[in-house]
N, C-alpha and C. Protein backbone atom coordinates (compact mmCIF):
# COMPACT_ATOMS: atom_id res chain seq x y z
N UNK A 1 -62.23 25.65 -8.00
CA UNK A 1 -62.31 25.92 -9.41
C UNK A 1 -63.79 26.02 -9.80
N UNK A 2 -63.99 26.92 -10.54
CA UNK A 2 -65.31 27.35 -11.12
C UNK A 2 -65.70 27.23 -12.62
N UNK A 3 -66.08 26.69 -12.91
CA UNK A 3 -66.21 26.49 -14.66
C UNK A 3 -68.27 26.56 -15.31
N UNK A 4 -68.54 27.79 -16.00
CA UNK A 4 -69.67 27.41 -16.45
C UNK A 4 -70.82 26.91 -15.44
N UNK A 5 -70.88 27.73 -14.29
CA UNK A 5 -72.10 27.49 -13.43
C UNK A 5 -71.63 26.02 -12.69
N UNK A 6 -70.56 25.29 -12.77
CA UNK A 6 -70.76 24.20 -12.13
C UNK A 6 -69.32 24.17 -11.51
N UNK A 7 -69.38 23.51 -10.21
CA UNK A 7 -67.97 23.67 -9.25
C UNK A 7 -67.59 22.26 -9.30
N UNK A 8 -66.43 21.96 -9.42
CA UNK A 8 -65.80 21.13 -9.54
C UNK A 8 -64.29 20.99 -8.75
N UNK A 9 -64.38 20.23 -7.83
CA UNK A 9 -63.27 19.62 -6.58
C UNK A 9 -62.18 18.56 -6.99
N UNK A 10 -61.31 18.62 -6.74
CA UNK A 10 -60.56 17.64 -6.50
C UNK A 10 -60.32 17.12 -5.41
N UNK A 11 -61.04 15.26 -5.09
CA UNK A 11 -60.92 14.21 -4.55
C UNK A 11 -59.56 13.79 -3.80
N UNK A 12 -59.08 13.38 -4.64
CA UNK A 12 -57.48 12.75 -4.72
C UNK A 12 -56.64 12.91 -5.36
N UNK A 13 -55.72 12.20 -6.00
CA UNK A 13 -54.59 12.18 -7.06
C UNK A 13 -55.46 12.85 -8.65
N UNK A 14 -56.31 11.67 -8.75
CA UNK A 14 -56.70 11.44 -10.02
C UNK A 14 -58.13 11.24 -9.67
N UNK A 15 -58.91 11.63 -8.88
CA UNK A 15 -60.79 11.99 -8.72
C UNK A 15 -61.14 13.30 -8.81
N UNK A 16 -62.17 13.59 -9.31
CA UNK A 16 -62.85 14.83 -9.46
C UNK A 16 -63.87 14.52 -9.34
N UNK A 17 -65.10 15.62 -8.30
CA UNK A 17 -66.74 15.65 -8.31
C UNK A 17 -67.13 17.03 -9.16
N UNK A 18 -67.71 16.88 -10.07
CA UNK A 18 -68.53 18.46 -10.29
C UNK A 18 -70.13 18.24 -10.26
N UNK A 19 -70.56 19.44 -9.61
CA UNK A 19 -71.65 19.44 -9.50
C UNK A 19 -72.45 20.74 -9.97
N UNK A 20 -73.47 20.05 -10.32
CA UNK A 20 -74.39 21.05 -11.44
C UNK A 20 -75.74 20.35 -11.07
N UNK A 21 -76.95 21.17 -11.94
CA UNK A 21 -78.17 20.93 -11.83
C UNK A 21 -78.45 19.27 -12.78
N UNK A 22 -79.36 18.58 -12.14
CA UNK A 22 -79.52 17.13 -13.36
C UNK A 22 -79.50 17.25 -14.93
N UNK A 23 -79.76 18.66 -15.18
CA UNK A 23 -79.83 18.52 -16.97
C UNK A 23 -78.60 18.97 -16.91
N UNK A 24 -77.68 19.75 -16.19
CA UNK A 24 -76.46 19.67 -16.32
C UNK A 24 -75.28 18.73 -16.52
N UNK A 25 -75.99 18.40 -15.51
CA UNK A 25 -74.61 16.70 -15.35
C UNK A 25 -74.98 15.69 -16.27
N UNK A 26 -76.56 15.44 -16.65
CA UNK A 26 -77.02 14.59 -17.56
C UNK A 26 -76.20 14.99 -18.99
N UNK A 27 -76.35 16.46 -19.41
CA UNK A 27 -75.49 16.36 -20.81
C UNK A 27 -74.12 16.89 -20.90
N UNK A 28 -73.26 16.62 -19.37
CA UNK A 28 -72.10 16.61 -19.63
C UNK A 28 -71.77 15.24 -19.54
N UNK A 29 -72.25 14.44 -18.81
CA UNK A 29 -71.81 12.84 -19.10
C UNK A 29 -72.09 12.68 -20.74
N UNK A 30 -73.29 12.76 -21.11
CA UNK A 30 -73.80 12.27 -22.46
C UNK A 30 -72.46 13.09 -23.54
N UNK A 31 -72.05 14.44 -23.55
CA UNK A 31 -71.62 14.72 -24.11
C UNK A 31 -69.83 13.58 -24.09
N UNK A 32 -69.27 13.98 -23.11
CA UNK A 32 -68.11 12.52 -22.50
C UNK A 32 -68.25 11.26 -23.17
N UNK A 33 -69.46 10.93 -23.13
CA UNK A 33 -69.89 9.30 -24.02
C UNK A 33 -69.65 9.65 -25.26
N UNK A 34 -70.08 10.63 -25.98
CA UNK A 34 -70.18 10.86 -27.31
C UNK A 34 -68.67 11.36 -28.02
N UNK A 35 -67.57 11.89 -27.06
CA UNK A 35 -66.82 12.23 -27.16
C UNK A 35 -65.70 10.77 -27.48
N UNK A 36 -65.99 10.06 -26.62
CA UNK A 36 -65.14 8.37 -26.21
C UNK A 36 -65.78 8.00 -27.36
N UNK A 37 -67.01 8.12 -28.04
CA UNK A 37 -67.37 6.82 -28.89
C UNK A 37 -66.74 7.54 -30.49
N UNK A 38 -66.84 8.68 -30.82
CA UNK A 38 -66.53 9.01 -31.94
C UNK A 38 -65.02 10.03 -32.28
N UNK A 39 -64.28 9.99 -30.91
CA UNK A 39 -63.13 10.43 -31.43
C UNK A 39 -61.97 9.54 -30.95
N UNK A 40 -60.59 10.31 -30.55
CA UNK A 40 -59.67 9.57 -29.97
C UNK A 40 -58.94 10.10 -28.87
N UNK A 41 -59.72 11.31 -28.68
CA UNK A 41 -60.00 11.92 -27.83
C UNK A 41 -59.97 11.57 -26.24
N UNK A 42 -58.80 11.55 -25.32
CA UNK A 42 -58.82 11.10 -24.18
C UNK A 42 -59.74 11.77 -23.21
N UNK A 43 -60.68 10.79 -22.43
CA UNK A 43 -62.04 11.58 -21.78
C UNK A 43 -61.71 10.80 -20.59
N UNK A 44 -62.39 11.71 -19.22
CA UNK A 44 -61.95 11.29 -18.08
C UNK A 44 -63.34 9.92 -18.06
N UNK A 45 -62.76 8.98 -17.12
CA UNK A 45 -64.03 8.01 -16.46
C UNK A 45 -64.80 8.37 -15.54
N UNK A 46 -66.68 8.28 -15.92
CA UNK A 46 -67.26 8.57 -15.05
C UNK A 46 -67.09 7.71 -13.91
N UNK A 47 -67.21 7.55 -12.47
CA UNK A 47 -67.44 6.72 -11.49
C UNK A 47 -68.44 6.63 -10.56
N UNK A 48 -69.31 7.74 -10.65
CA UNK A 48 -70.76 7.56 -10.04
C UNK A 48 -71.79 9.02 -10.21
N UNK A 49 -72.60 8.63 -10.14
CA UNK A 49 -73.66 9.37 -10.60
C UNK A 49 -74.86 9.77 -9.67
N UNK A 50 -75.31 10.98 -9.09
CA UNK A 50 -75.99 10.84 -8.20
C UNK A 50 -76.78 12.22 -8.27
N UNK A 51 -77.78 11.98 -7.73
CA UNK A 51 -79.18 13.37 -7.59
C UNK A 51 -79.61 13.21 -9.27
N UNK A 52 -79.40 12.87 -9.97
CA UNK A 52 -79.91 12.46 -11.69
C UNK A 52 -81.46 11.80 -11.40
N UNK A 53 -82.24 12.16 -11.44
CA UNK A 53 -83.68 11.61 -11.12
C UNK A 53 -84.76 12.97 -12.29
N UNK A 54 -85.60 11.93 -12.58
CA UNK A 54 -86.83 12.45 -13.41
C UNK A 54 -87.66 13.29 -12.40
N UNK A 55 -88.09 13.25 -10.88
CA UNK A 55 -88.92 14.04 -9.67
C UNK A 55 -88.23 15.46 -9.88
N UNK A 56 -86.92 15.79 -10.00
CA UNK A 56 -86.20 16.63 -9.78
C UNK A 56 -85.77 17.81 -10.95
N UNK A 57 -85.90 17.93 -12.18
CA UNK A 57 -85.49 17.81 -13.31
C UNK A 57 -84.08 19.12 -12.81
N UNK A 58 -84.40 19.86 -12.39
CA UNK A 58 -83.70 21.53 -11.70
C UNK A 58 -82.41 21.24 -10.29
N UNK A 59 -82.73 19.95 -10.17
CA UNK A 59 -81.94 19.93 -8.21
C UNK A 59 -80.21 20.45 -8.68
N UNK A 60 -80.12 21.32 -8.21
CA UNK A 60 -78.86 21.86 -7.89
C UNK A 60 -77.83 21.35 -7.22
N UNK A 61 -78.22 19.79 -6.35
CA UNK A 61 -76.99 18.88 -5.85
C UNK A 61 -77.12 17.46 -6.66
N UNK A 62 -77.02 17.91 -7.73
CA UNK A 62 -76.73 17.12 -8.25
C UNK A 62 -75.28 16.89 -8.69
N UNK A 63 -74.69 15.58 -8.62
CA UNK A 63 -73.27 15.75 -9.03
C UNK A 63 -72.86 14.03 -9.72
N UNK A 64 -71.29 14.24 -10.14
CA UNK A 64 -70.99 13.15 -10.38
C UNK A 64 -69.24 13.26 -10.37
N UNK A 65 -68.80 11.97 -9.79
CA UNK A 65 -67.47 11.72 -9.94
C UNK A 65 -66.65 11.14 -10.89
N UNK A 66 -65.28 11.78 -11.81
CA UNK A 66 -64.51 11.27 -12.59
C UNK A 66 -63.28 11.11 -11.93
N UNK A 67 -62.58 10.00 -12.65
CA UNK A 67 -61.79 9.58 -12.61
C UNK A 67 -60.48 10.58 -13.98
N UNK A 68 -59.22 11.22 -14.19
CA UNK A 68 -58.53 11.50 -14.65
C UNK A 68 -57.74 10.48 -15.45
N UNK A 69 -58.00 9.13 -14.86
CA UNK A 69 -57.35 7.83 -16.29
C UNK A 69 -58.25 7.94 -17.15
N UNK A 70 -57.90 8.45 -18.32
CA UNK A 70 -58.79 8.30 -19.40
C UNK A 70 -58.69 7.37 -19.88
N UNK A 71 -59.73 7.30 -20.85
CA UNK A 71 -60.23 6.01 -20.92
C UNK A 71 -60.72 6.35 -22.82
């Protein structure tokens, strides 16, 4: 599956990795947080976070894993 420049796998049952560049993944988590804090809005759980570093601002393996229990 292909969505918006960033590829996104399915793990398991209920895991997903997508991966995008660090300002990518940085304001799709941030956007997810903002989504959980001001609606009621069921949002998947992040579960790890990785290649997100200030050296890098552009790295293209950057990625992160959700969880499908929303939360």
């Amino acid at each position: 599956m292909k969505s918006s420049g960033h590829h996104v796998h399915q793990l398991g049952e209920s895991s997903y990795v997508k991966h995008g560049t660090k300002h990518e993944v940085h304001r799709e988590i941030e956007a997810m947080e903002f989504v959980r804090q001001h609606t009621s809005i069921p949002v998947p759980s992040v579960l790890e976070v990785v290649g997100v570093s200030e050296r890098n601002p552009d790295n293209p393996n950057s990625w992160f894993s959700m969880s499908t229990t929303m939360t």
